[in-house]
C-alpha atoms as a PDB file:
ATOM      1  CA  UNK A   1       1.767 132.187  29.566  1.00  0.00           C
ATOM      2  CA  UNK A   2       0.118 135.318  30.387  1.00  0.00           C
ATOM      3  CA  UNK A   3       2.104 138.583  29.581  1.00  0.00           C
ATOM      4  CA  UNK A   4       2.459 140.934  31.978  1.00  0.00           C
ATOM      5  CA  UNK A   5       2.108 145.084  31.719  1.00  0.00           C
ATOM      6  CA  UNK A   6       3.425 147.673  34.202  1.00  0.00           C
ATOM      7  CA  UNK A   7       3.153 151.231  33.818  1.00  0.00           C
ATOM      8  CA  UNK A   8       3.293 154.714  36.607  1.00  0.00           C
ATOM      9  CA  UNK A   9       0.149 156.559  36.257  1.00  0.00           C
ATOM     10  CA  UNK A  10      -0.776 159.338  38.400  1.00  0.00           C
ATOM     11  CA  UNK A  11      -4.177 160.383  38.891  1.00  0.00           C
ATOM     12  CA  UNK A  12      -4.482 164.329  39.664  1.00  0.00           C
ATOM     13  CA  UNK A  13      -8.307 164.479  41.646  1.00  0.00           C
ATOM     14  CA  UNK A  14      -9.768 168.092  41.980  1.00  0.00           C
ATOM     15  CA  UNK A  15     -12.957 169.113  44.161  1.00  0.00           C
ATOM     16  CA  UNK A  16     -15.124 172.505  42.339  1.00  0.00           C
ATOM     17  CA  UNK A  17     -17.961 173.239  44.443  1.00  0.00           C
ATOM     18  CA  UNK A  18     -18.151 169.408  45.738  1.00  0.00           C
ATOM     19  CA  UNK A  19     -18.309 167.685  42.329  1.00  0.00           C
ATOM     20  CA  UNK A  20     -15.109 165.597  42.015  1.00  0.00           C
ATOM     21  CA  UNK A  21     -13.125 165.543  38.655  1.00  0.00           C
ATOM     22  CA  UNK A  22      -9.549 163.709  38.052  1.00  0.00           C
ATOM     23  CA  UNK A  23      -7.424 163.250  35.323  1.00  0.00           C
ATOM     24  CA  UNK A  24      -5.623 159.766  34.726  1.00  0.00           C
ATOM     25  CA  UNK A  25      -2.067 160.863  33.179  1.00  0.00           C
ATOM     26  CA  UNK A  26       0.933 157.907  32.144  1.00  0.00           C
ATOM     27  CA  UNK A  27       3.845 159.158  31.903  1.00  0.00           C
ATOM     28  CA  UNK A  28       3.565 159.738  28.625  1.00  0.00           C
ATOM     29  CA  UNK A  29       1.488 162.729  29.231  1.00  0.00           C
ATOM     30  CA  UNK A  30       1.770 166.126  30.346  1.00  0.00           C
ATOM     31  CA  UNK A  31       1.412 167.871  32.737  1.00  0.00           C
ATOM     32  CA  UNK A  32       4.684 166.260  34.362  1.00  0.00           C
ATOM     33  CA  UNK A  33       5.192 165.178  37.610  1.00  0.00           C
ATOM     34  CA  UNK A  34       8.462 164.822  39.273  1.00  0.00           C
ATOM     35  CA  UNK A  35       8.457 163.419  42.728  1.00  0.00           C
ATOM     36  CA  UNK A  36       7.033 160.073  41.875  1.00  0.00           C
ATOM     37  CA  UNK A  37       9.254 157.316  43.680  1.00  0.00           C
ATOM     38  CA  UNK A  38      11.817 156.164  43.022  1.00  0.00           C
ATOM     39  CA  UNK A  39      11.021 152.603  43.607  1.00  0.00           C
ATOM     40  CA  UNK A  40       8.314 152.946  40.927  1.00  0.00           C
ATOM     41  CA  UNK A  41      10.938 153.327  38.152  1.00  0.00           C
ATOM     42  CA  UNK A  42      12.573 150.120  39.640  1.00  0.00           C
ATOM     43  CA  UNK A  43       9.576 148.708  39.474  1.00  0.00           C
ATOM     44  CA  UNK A  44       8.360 149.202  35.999  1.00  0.00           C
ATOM     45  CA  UNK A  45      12.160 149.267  34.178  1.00  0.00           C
ATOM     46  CA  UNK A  46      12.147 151.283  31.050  1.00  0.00           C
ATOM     47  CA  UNK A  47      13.601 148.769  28.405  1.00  0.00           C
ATOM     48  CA  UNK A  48      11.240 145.926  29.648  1.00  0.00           C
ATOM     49  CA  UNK A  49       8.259 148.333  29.922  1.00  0.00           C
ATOM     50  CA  UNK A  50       8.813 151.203  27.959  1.00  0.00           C
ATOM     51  CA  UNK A  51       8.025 154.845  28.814  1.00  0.00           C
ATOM     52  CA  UNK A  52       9.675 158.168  28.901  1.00  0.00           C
ATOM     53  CA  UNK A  53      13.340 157.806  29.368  1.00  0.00           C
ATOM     54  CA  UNK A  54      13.600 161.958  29.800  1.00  0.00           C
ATOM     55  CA  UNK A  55      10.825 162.223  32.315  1.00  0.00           C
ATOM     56  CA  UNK A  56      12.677 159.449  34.199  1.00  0.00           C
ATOM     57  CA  UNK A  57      15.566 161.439  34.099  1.00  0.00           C
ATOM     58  CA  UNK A  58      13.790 164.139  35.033  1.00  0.00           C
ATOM     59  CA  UNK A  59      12.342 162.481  38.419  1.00  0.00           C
ATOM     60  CA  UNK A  60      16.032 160.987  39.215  1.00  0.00           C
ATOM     61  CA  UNK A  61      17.392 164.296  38.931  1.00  0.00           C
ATOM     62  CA  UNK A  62      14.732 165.775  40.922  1.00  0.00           C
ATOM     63  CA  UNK A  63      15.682 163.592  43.949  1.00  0.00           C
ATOM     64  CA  UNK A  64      18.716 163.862  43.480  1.00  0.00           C
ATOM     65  CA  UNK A  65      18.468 167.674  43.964  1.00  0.00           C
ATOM     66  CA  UNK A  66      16.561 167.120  47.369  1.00  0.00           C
ATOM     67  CA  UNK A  67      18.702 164.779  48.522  1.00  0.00           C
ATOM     68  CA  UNK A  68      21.551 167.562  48.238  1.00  0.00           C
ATOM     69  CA  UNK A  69      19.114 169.973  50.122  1.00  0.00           C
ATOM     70  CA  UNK A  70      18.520 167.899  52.946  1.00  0.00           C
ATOM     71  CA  UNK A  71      22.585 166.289  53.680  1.00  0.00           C
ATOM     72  CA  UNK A  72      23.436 170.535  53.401  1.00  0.00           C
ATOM     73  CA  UNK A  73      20.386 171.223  55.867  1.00  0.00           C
ATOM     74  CA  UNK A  74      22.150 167.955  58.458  1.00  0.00           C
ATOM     75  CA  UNK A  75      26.002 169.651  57.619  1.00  0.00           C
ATOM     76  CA  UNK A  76      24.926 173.120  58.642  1.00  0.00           C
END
């Protein structure tokens, strides 16, 4: 049986002067990220996968935050 290995990366690309450069990060690394999806963190669960329990926390509390934003925008 073959194991299997999930992790969230994001990949930050940059243009100078028409050369491109980018910058694989895990989430292990800084410089953090928080909007990442949700659906990613269902997707690669932390005690199966590992990772960083207080970014995730991090980028549930950030949507939660704009989730408040947006219902108080629709009540006003």
């Amino acid at each position: 049986m073959q194991s299997t290995h999930r992790w969230i990366q994001c990949d930050l690309l940059r243009c100078d002067q028409g050369e491109w450069g980018y910058k694989p990060m895990e989430e292990s690394m800084g410089p953090f990220y928080y909007s990442c999806p949700l659906s990613y963190l269902e997707a690669v669960p932390l005690d199966q996968y590992g990772g960083n329990a207080e970014w995730r926390e991090t980028v549930a509390e950030h949507h939660r935050r704009r989730a408040e934003k947006r219902a108080k925008r629709t009540t006003a």
